[in-house]
Protein backbone atom coordinates (compact mmCIF):
# COMPACT_ATOMS: atom_id res chain seq x y z
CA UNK A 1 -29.16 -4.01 5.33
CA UNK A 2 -25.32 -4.13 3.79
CA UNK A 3 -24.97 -0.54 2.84
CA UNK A 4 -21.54 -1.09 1.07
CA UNK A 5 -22.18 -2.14 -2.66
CA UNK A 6 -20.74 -5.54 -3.12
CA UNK A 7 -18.23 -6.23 -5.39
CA UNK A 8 -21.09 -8.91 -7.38
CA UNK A 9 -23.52 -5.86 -6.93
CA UNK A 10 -20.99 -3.31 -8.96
CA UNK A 11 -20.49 -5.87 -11.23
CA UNK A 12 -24.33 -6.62 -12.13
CA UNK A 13 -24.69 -2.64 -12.62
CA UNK A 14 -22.22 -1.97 -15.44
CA UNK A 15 -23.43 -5.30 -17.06
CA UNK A 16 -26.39 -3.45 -16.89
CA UNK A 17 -25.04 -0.12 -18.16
CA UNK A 18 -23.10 -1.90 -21.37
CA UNK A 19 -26.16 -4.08 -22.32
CA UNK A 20 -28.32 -0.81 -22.06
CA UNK A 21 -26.07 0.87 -24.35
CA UNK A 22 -25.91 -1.20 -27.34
CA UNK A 23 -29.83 -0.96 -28.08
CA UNK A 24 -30.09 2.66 -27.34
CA UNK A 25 -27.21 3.10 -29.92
CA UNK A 26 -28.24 0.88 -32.38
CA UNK A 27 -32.20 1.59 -32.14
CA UNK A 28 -33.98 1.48 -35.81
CA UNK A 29 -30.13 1.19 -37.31
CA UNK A 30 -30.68 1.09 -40.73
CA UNK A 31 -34.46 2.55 -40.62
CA UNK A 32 -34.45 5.70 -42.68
CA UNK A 33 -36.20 8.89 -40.69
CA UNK A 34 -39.98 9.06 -41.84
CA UNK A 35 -39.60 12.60 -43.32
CA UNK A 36 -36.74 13.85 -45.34
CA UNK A 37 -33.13 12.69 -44.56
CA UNK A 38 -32.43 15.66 -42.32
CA UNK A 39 -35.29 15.01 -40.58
CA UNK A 40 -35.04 16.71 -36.97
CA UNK A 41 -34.90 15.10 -33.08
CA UNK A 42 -34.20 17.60 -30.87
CA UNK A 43 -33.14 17.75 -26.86
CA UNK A 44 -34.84 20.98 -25.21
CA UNK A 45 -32.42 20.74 -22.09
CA UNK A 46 -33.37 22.49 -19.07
CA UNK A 47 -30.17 24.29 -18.44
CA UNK A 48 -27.65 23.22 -20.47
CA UNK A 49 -24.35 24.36 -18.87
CA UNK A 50 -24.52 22.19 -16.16
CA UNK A 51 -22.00 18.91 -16.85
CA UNK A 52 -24.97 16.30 -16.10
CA UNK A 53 -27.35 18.17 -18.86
CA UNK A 54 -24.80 18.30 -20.96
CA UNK A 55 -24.16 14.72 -21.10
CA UNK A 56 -27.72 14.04 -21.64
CA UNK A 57 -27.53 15.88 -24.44
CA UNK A 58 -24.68 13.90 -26.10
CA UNK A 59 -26.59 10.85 -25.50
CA UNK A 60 -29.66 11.95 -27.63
CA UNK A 61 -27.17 13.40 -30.36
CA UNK A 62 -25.26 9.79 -30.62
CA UNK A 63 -28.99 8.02 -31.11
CA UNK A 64 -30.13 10.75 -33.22
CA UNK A 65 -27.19 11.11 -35.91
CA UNK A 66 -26.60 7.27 -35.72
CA UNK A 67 -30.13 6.95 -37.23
CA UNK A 68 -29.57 9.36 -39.84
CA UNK A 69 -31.52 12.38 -38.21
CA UNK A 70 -30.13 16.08 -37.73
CA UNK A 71 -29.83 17.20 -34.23
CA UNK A 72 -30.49 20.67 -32.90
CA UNK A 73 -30.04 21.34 -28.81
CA UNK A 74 -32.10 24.47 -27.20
CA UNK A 75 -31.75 25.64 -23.83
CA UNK A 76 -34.24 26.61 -21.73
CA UNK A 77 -32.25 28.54 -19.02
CA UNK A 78 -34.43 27.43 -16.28
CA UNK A 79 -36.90 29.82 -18.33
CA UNK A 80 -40.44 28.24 -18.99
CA UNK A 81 -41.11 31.25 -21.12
CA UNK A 82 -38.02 29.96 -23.32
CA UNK A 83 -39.29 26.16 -22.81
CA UNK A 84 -42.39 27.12 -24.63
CA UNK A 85 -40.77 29.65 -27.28
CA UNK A 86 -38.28 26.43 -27.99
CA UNK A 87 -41.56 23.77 -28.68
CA UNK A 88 -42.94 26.56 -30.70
CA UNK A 89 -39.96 27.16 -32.60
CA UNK A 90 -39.74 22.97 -33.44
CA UNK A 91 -43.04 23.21 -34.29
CA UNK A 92 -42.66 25.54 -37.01
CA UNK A 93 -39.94 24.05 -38.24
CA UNK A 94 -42.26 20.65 -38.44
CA UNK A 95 -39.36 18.47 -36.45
CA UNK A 96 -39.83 14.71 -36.53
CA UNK A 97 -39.80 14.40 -32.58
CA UNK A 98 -38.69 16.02 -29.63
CA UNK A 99 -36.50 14.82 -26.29
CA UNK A 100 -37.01 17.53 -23.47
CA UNK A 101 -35.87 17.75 -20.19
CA UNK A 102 -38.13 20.30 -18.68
CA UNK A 103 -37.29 23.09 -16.25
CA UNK A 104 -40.09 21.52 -13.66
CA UNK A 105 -42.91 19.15 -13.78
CA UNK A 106 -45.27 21.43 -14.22
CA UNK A 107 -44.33 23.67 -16.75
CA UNK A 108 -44.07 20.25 -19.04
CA UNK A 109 -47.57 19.85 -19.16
CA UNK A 110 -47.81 23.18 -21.42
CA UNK A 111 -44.79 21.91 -23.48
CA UNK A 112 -46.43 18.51 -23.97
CA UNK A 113 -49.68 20.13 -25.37
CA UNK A 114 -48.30 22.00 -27.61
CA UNK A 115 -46.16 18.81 -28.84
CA UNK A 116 -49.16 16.79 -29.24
CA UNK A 117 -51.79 19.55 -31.06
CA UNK A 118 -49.11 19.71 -33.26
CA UNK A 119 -48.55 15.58 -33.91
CA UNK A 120 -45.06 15.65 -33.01
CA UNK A 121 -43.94 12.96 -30.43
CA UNK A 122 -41.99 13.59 -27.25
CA UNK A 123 -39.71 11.55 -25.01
CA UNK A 124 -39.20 12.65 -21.43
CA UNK A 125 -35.38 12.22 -20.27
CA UNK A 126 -35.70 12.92 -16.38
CA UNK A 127 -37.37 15.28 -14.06
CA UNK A 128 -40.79 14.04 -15.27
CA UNK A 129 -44.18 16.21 -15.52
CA UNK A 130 -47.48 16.20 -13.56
CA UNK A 131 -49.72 15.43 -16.65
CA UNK A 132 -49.80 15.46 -20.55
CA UNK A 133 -49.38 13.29 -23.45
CA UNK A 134 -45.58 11.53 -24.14
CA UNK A 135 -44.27 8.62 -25.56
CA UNK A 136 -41.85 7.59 -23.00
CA UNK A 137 -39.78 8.66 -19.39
CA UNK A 138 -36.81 7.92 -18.74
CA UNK A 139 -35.65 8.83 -15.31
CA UNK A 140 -33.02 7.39 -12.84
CA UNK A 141 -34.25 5.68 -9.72
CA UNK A 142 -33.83 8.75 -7.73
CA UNK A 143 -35.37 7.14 -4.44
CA UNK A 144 -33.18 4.31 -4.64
CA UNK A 145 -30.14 5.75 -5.60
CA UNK A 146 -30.79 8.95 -2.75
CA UNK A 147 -31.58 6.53 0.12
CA UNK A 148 -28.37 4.22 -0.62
CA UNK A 149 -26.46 7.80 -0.40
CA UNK A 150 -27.80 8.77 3.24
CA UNK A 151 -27.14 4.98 4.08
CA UNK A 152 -23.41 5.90 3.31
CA UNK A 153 -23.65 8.85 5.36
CA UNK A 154 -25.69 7.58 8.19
CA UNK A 155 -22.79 4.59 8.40
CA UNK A 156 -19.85 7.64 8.27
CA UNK A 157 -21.64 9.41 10.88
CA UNK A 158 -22.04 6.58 13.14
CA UNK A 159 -18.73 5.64 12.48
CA UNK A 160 -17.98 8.63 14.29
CA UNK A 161 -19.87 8.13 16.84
CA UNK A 162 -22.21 11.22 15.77
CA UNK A 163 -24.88 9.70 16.90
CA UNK A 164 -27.18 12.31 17.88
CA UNK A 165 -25.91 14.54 14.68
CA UNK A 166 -28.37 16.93 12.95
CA UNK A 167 -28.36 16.97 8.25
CA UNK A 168 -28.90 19.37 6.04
CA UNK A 169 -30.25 19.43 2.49
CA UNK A 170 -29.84 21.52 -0.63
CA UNK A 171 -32.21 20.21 -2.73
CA UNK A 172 -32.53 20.68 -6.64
CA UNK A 173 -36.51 22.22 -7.55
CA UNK A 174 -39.27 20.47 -5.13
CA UNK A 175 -41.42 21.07 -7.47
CA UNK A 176 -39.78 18.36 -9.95
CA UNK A 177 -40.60 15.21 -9.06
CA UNK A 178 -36.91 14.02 -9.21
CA UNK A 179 -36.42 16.39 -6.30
CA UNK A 180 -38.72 14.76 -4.27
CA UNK A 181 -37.66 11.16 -4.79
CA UNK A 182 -34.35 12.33 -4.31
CA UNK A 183 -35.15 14.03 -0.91
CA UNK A 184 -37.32 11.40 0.43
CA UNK A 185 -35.25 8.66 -0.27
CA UNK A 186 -32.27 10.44 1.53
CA UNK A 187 -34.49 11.39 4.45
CA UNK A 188 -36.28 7.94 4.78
CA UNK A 189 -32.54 6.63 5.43
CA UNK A 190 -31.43 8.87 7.67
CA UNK A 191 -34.45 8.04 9.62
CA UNK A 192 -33.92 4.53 9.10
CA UNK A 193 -30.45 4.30 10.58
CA UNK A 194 -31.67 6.44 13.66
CA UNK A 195 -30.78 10.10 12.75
CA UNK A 196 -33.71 12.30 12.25
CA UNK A 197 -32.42 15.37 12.88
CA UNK A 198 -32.96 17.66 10.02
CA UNK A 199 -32.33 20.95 10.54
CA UNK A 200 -31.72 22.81 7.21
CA UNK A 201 -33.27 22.32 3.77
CA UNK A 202 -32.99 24.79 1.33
CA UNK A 203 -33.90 24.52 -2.42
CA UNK A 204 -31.68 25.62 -5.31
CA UNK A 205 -33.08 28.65 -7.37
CA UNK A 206 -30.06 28.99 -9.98
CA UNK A 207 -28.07 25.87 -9.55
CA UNK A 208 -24.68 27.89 -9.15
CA UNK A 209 -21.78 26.81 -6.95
CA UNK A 210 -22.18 30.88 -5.31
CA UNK A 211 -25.82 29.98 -4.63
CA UNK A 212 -24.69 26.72 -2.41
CA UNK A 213 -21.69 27.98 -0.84
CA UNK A 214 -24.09 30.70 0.66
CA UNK A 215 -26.68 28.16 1.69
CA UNK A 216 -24.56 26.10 3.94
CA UNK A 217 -22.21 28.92 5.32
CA UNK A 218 -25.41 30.14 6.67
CA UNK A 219 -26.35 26.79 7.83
CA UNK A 220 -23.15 26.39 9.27
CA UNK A 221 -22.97 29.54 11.74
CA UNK A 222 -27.03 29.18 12.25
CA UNK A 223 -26.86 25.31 13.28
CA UNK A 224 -23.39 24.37 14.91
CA UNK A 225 -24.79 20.66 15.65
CA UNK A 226 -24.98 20.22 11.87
CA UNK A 227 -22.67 16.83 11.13
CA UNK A 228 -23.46 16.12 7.64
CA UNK A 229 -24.93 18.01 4.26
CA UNK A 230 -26.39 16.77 0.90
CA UNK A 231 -25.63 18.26 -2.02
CA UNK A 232 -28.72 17.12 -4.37
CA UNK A 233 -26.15 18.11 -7.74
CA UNK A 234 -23.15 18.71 -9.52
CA UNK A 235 -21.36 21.91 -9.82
CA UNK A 236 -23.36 23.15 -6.69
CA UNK A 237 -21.48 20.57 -4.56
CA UNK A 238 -17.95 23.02 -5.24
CA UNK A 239 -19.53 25.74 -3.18
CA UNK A 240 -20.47 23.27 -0.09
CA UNK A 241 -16.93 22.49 -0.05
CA UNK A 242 -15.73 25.86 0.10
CA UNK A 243 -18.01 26.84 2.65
CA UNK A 244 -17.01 23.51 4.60
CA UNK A 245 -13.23 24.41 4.12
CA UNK A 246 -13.58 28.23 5.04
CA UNK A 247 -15.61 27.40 8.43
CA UNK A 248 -12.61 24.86 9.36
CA UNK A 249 -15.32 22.22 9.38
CA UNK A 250 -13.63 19.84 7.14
CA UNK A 251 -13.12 17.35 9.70
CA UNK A 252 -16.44 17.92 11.75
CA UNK A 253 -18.96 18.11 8.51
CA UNK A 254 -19.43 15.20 6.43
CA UNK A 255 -20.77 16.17 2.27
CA UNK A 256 -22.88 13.29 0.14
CA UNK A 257 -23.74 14.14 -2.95
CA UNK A 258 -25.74 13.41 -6.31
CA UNK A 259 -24.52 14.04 -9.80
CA UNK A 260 -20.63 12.93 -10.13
CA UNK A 261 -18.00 15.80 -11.17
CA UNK A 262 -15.06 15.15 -13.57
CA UNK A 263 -12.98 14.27 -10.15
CA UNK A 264 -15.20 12.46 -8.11
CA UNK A 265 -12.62 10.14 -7.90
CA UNK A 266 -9.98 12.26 -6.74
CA UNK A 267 -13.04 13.95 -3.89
CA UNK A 268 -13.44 10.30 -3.10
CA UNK A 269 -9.69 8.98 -2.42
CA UNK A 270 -9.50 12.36 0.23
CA UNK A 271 -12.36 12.27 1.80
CA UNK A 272 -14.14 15.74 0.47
CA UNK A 273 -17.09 13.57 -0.12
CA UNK A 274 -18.63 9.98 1.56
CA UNK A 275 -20.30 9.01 -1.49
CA UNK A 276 -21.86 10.38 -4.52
CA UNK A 277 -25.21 9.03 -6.46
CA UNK A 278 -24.09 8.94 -9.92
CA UNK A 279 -26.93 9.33 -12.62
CA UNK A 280 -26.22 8.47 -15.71
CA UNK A 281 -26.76 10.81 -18.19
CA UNK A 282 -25.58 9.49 -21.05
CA UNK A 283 -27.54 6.41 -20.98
CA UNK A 284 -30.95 8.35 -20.36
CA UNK A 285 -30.43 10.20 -23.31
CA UNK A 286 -29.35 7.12 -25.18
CA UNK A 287 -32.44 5.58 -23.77
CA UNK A 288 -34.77 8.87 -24.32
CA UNK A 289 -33.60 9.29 -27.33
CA UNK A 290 -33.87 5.38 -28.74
CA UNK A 291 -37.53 5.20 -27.33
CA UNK A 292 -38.55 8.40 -29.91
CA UNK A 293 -37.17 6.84 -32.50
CA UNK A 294 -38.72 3.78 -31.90
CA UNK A 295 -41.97 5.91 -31.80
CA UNK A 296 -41.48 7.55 -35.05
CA UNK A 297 -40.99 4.25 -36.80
CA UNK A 298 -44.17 2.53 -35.29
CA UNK A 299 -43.06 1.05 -32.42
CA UNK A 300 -44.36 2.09 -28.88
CA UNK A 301 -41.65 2.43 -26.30
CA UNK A 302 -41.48 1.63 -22.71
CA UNK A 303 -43.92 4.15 -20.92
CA UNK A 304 -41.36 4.43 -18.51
CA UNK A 305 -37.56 3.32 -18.46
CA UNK A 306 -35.59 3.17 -15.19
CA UNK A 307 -32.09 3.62 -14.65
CA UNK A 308 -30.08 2.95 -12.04
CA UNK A 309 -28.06 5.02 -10.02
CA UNK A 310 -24.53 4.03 -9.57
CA UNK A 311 -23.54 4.74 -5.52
CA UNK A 312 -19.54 5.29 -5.58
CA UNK A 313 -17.88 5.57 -2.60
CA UNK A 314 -13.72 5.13 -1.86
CA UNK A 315 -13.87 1.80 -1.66
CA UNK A 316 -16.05 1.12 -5.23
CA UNK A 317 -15.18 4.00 -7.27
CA UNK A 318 -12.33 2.51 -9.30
CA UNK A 319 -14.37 -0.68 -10.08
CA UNK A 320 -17.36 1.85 -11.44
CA UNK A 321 -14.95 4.20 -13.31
CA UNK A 322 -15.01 1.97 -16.86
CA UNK A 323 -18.23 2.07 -16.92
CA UNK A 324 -19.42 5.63 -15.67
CA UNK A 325 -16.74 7.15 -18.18
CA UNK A 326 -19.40 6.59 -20.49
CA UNK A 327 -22.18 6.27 -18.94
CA UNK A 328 -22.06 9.22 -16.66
CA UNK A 329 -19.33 11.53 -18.51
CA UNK A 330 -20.17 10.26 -22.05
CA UNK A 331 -16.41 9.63 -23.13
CA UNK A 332 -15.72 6.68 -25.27
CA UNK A 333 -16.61 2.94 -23.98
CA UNK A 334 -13.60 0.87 -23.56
């Protein structure tokens, strides 16, 4: 298996990302909402100060607005109390449709009932949910895109000649059903390319940057055969580093990550980080956000909408960069 994306492979994934964008943009363009003109989609985001949430959320406000809907965001915290008190709140307000991003899989099913006893679709943009009524997913391949990441560790490791070197995992919720695509798919590749030594995983309560840095500075002094860490999201990946740096591990602990930060490219070029799996969170709530309104107007969506991850490394980064701008940090298209 070529672990290294190939230049044609790059290319064939921001085709896909710019052909993607142009229906999600442009779906029911010049369809009038099915209620009043300030008819209401809104994004229930799961916690909305995290970068990747964020851009999801600018996604379903482009494909909202741009077919003549308002758009109202509502953040759940992490809360499935507030989750709830947020559907309840749309219902009231008899909203046209809904795009939520729910704190666990679980906890959706609730959110979904209410939804449908009330007759107001919903569109699912990632995580997913263990039951209950929706028009559409959209999720990134999480197995895919995790397992191509521990192939790009596995090969740095190696490299290294670390071959008998123990990982570590700080996982996003277990209970979402991204998290376990996302830690299978990195496991099943470790295990592929011969290193099955996992000796830490530990699952993200608050998704903080503190919460990390204390996870693997534990790991660190508790398992002094660990050789490589991933980081299963964004902002948490700042306080792996730090915990790297302050061990003097920098050269002796490899990081992988998924979810790309403002400068991945930068963490790239100096080695911070192997590779990062970057979702793309713009497009999903493009995508999300497209599929509800082709609900409301009578046309049944995909069930379920894949898309990819984009696997940047040093050596691919700047060919994936006028793409992900958009597509993963949801600044203009060039």
């Amino acid at each position: 298996m070529k672990i290294a994306l190939a230049s044609t492979a790059v290319a064939a994934m921001a085709s896909f990302a710019r052909r993607a964008l142009a229906p999600a943009l442009a779906a029911a363009i010049g369809l009038t909402p099915l209620h009043a003109a300030s008819a209401e989609i809104a994004y229930i985001t799961a916690k909305a100060d995290l970068p990747f949430w964020d851009t999801v959320g600018k996604g379903v406000k482009a494909v909202a607005e741009a077919n003549g809907y308002a758009f109202t965001q509502l953040d759940s915290k992490l809360s499935e109390e507030a989750q709830l008190a947020h559907v309840r709140q749309l219902i009231d307000r008899h909203a046209a449709g809904i795009v939520i991003s729910p704190t666990n899989s679980k906890s959706a099913e609730e959110a979904l009932a209410l939804a449908r006893r009330a007759g107001i679709p919903v569109t699912i943009a990632d995580i997913g949910t263990s039951g209950g009524d929706y028009a559409s997913f959209v999720k990134s391949d999480n197995y895919r895109g995790a397992y191509d990441v521990g192939a790009e560790l596995a090969k740095a490791m190696r490299a290294r000649n670390w071959g008998n070197g123990a990982y570590g995992m700080v996982t996003i919720e277990l209970t979402r059903k991204n998290g376990q695509d996302r830690s299978n798919g990195f496991r099943d590749a470790m295990r592929d390319a011969g290193f099955a030594r996992e000796s830490v995983l530990r699952q993200m309560k608050d998704y903080s940057a503190e919460e990390t840095y204390r996870y693997v500075r534990e790991a660190l002094a508790a398992h002094p055969g660990l050789r490589g860490f991933f980081i299963e999201t964004d902002q948490p990946v700042d306080g792996a580093m730090r915990a790297i740096r302050e061990a003097g591990k920098q050269k002796q602990v490899l990081l992988v990550s998924f979810d790309a930060m403002p400068d991945v490219v930068r963490l790239l070029k100096s080695d911070a980080l192997v590779a990062v799996g970057m979702q793309q969170p713009y497009l999903m709530g493009s995508s999300a956000a497209g599929a509800l309104v082709a609900q409301l107007h009578g046309r049944p969506p995909a069930k379920e909408i894949l898309v990819p991850v984009l696997v940047a490394t040093s050596r691919n980064v700047d060919q994936l960069m006028p793409v992900a701008a958009k597509t993963v940090f949801g600044k203009p298209l060039k």
